[in-house]
PDB file of N, CA and C in Angstrom:
ATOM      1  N   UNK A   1      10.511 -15.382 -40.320  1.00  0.00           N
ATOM      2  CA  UNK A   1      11.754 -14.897 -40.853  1.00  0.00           C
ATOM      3  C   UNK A   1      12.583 -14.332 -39.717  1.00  0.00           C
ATOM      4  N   UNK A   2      13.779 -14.764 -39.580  1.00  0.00           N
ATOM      5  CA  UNK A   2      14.658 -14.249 -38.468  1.00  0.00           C
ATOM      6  C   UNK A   2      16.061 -13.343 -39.313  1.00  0.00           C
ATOM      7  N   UNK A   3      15.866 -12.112 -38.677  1.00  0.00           N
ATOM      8  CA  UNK A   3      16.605 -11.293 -39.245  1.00  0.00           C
ATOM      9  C   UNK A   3      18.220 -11.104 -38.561  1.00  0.00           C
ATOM     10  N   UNK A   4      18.981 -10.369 -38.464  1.00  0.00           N
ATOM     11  CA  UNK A   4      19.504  -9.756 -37.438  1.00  0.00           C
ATOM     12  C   UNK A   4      19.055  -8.923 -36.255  1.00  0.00           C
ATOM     13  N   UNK A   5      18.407  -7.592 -36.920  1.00  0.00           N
ATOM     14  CA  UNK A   5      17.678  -7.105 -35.557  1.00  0.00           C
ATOM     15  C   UNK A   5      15.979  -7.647 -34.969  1.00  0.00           C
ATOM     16  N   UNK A   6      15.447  -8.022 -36.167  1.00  0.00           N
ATOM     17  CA  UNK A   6      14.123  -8.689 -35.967  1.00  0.00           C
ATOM     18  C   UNK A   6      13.394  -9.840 -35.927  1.00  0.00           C
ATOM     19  N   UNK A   7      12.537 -10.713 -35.649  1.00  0.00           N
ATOM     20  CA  UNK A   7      11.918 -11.251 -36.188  1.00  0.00           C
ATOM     21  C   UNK A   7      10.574 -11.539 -36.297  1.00  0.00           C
ATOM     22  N   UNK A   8       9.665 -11.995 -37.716  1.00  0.00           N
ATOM     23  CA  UNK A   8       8.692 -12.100 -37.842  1.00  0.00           C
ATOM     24  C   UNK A   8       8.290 -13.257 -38.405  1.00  0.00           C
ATOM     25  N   UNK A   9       6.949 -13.752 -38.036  1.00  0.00           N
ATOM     26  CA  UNK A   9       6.049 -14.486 -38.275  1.00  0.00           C
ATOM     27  C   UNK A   9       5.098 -14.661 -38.764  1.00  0.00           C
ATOM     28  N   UNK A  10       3.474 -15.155 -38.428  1.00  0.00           N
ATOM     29  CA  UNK A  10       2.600 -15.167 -38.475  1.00  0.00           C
ATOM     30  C   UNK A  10       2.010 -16.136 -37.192  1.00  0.00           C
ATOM     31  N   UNK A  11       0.823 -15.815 -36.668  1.00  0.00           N
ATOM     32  CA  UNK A  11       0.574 -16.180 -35.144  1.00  0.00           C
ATOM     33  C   UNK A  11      -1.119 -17.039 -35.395  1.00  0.00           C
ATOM     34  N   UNK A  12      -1.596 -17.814 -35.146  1.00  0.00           N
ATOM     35  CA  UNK A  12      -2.858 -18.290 -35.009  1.00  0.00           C
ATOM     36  C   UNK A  12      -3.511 -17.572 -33.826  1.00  0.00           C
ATOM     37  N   UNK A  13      -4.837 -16.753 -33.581  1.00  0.00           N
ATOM     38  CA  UNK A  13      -5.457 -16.244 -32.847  1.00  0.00           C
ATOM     39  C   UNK A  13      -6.095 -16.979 -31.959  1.00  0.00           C
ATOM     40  N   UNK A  14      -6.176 -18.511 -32.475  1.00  0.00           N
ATOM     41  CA  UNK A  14      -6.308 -19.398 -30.975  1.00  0.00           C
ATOM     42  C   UNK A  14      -5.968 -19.609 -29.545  1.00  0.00           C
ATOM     43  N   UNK A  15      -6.827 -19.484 -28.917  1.00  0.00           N
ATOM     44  CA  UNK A  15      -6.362 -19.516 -27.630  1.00  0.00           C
ATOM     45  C   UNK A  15      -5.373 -18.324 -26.931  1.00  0.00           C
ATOM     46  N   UNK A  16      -5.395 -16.775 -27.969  1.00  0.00           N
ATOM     47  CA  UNK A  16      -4.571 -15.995 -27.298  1.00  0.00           C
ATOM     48  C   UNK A  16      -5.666 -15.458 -26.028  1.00  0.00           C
ATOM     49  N   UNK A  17      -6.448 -15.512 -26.336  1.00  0.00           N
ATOM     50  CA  UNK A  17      -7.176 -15.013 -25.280  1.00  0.00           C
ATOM     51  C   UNK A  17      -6.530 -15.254 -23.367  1.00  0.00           C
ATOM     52  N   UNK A  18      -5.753 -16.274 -23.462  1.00  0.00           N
ATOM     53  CA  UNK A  18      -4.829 -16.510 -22.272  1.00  0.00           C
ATOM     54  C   UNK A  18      -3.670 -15.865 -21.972  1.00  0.00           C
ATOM     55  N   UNK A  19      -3.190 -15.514 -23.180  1.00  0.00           N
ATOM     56  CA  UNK A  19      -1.915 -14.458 -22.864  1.00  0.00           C
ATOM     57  C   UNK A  19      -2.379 -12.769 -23.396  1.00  0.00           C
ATOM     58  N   UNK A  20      -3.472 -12.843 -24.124  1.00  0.00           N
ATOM     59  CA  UNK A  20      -3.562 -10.832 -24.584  1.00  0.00           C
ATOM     60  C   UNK A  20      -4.762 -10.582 -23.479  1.00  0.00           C
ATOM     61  N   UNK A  21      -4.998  -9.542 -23.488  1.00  0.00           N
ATOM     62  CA  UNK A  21      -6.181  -8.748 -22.834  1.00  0.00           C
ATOM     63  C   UNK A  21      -7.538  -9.282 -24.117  1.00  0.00           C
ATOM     64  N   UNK A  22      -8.767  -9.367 -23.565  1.00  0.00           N
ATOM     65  CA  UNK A  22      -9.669  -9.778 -24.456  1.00  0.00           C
ATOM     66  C   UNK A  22     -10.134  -9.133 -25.554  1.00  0.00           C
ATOM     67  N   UNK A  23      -9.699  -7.306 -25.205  1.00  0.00           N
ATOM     68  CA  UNK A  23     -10.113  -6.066 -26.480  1.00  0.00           C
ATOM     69  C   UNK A  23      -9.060  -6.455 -27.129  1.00  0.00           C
ATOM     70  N   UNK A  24      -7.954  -6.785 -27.245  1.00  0.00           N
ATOM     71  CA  UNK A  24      -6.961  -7.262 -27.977  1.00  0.00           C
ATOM     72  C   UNK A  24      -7.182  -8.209 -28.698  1.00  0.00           C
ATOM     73  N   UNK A  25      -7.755  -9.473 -27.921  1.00  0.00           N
ATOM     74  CA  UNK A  25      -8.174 -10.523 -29.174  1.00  0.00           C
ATOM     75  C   UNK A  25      -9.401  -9.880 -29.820  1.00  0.00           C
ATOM     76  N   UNK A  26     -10.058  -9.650 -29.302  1.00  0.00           N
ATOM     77  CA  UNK A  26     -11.565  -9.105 -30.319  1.00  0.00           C
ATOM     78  C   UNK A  26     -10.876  -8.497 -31.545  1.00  0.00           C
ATOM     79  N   UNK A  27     -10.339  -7.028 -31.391  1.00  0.00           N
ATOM     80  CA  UNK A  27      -9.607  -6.099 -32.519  1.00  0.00           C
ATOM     81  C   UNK A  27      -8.678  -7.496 -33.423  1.00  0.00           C
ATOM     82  N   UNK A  28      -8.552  -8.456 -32.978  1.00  0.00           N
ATOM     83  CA  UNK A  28      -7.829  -9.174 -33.889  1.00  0.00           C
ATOM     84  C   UNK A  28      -9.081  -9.872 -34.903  1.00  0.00           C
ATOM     85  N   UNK A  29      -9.824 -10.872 -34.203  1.00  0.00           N
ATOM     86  CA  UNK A  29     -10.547 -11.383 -34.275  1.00  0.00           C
ATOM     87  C   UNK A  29     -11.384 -10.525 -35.596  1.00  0.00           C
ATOM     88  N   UNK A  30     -11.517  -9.098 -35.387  1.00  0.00           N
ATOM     89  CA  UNK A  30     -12.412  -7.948 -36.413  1.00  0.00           C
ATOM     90  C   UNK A  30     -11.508  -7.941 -37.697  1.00  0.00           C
ATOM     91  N   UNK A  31     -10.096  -8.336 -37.417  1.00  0.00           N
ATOM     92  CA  UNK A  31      -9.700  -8.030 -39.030  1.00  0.00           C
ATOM     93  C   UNK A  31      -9.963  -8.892 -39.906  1.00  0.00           C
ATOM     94  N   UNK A  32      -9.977 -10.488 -39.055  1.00  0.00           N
ATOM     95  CA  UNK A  32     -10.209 -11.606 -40.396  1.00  0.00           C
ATOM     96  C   UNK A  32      -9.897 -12.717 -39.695  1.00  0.00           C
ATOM     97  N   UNK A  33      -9.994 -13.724 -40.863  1.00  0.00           N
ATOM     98  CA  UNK A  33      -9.411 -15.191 -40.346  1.00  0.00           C
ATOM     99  C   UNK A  33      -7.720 -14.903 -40.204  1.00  0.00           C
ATOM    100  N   UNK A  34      -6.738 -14.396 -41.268  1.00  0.00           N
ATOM    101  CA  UNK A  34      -5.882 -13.805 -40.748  1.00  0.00           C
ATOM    102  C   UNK A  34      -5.206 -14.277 -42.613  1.00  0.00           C
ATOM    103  N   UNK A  35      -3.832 -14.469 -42.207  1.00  0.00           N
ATOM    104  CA  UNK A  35      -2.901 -14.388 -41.278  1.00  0.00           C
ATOM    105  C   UNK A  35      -2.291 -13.747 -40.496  1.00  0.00           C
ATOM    106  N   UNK A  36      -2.144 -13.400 -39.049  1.00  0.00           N
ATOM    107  CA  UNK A  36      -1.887 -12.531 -38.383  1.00  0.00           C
ATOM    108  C   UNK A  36      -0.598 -12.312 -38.373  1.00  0.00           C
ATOM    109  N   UNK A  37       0.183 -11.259 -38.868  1.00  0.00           N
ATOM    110  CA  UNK A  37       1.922 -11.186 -39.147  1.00  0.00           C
ATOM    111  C   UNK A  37       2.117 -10.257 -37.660  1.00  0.00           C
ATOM    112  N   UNK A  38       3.509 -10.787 -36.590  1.00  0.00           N
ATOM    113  CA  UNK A  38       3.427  -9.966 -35.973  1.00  0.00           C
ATOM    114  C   UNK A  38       5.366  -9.704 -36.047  1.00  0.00           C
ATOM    115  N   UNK A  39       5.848  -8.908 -35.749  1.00  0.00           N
ATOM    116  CA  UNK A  39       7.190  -8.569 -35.618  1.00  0.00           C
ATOM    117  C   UNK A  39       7.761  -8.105 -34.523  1.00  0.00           C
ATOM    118  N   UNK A  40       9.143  -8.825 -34.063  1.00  0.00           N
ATOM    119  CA  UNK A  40       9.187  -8.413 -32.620  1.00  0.00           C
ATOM    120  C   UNK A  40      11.053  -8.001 -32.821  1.00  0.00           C
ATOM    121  N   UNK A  41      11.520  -7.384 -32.005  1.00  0.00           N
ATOM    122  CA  UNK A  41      13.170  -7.149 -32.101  1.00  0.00           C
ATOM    123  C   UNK A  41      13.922  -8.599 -31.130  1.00  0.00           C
ATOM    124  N   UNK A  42      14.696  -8.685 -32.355  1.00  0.00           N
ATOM    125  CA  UNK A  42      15.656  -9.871 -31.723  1.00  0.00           C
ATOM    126  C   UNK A  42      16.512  -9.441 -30.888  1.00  0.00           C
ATOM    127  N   UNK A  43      16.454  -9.781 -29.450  1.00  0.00           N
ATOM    128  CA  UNK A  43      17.670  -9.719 -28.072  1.00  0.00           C
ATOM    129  C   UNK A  43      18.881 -10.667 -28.101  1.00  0.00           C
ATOM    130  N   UNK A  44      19.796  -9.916 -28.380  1.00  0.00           N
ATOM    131  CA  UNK A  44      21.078 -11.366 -28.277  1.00  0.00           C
ATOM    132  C   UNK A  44      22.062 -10.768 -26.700  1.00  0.00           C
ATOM    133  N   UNK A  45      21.836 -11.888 -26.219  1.00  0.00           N
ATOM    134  CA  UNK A  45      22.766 -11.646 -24.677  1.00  0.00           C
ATOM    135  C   UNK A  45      24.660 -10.768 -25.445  1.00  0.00           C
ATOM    136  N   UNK A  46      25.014 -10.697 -24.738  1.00  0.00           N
ATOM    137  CA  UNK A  46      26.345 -10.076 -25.031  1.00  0.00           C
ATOM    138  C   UNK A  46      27.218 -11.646 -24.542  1.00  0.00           C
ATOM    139  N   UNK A  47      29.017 -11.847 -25.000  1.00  0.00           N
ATOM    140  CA  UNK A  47      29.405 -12.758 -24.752  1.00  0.00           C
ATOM    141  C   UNK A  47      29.716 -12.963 -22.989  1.00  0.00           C
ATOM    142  N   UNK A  48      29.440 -14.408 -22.663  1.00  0.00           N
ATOM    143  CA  UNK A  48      29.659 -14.656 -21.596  1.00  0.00           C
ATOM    144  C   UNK A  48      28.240 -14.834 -20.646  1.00  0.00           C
ATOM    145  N   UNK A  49      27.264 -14.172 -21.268  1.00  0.00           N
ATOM    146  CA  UNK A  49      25.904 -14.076 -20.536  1.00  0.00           C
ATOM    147  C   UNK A  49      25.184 -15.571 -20.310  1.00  0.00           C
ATOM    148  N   UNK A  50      24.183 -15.569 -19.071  1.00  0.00           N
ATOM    149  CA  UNK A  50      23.312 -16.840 -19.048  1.00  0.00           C
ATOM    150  C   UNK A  50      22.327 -16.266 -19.783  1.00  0.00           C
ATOM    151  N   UNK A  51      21.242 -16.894 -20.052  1.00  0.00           N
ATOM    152  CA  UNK A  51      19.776 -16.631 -20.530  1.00  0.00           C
ATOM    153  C   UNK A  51      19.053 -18.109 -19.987  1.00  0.00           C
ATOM    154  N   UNK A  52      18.542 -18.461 -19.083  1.00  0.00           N
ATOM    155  CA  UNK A  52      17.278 -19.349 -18.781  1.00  0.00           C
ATOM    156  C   UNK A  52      16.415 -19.458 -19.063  1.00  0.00           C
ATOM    157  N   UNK A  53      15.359 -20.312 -19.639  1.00  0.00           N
ATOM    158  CA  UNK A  53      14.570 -20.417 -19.947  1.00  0.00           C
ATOM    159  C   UNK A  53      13.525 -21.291 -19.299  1.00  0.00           C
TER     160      UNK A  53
END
C-alpha cells in the first residue's frame, strides 16, 4: 500500500540474510512463516531534483 507519507508491504524472509544482520533474520525467522508486514516513510525529492538509481 503506498500512502502519501508511507509505505507498506509484506517482505519474504528469503535470502534476507544478505542485506539484515543474522540476529535480525533469526528474531524474524522466531515469529513464523509470516507474513512479514514492514512500513517505511515515503521520500519525494522536491521540484527540480535528480534521484539515481
Amino acid at each position: 500500500m503506498i500512502h502519501d507519507q508511507t509505505m507498506a508491504e509484506t517482505i519474504d524472509i528469503q535470502g534476507l540474510d544478505s542485506l539484515l544482520p543474522a540476529e535480525r533474520v533469526q528474531a524474524l525467522k522466531r515469529t513464523g512463516e509470516g507474513p512479514h508486514v514492514f512500513v517505511t516513510a515515503r521520500v519525494r525529492g522536491y521540484a527540480g531534483s535528480r534521484v539515481d538509481v
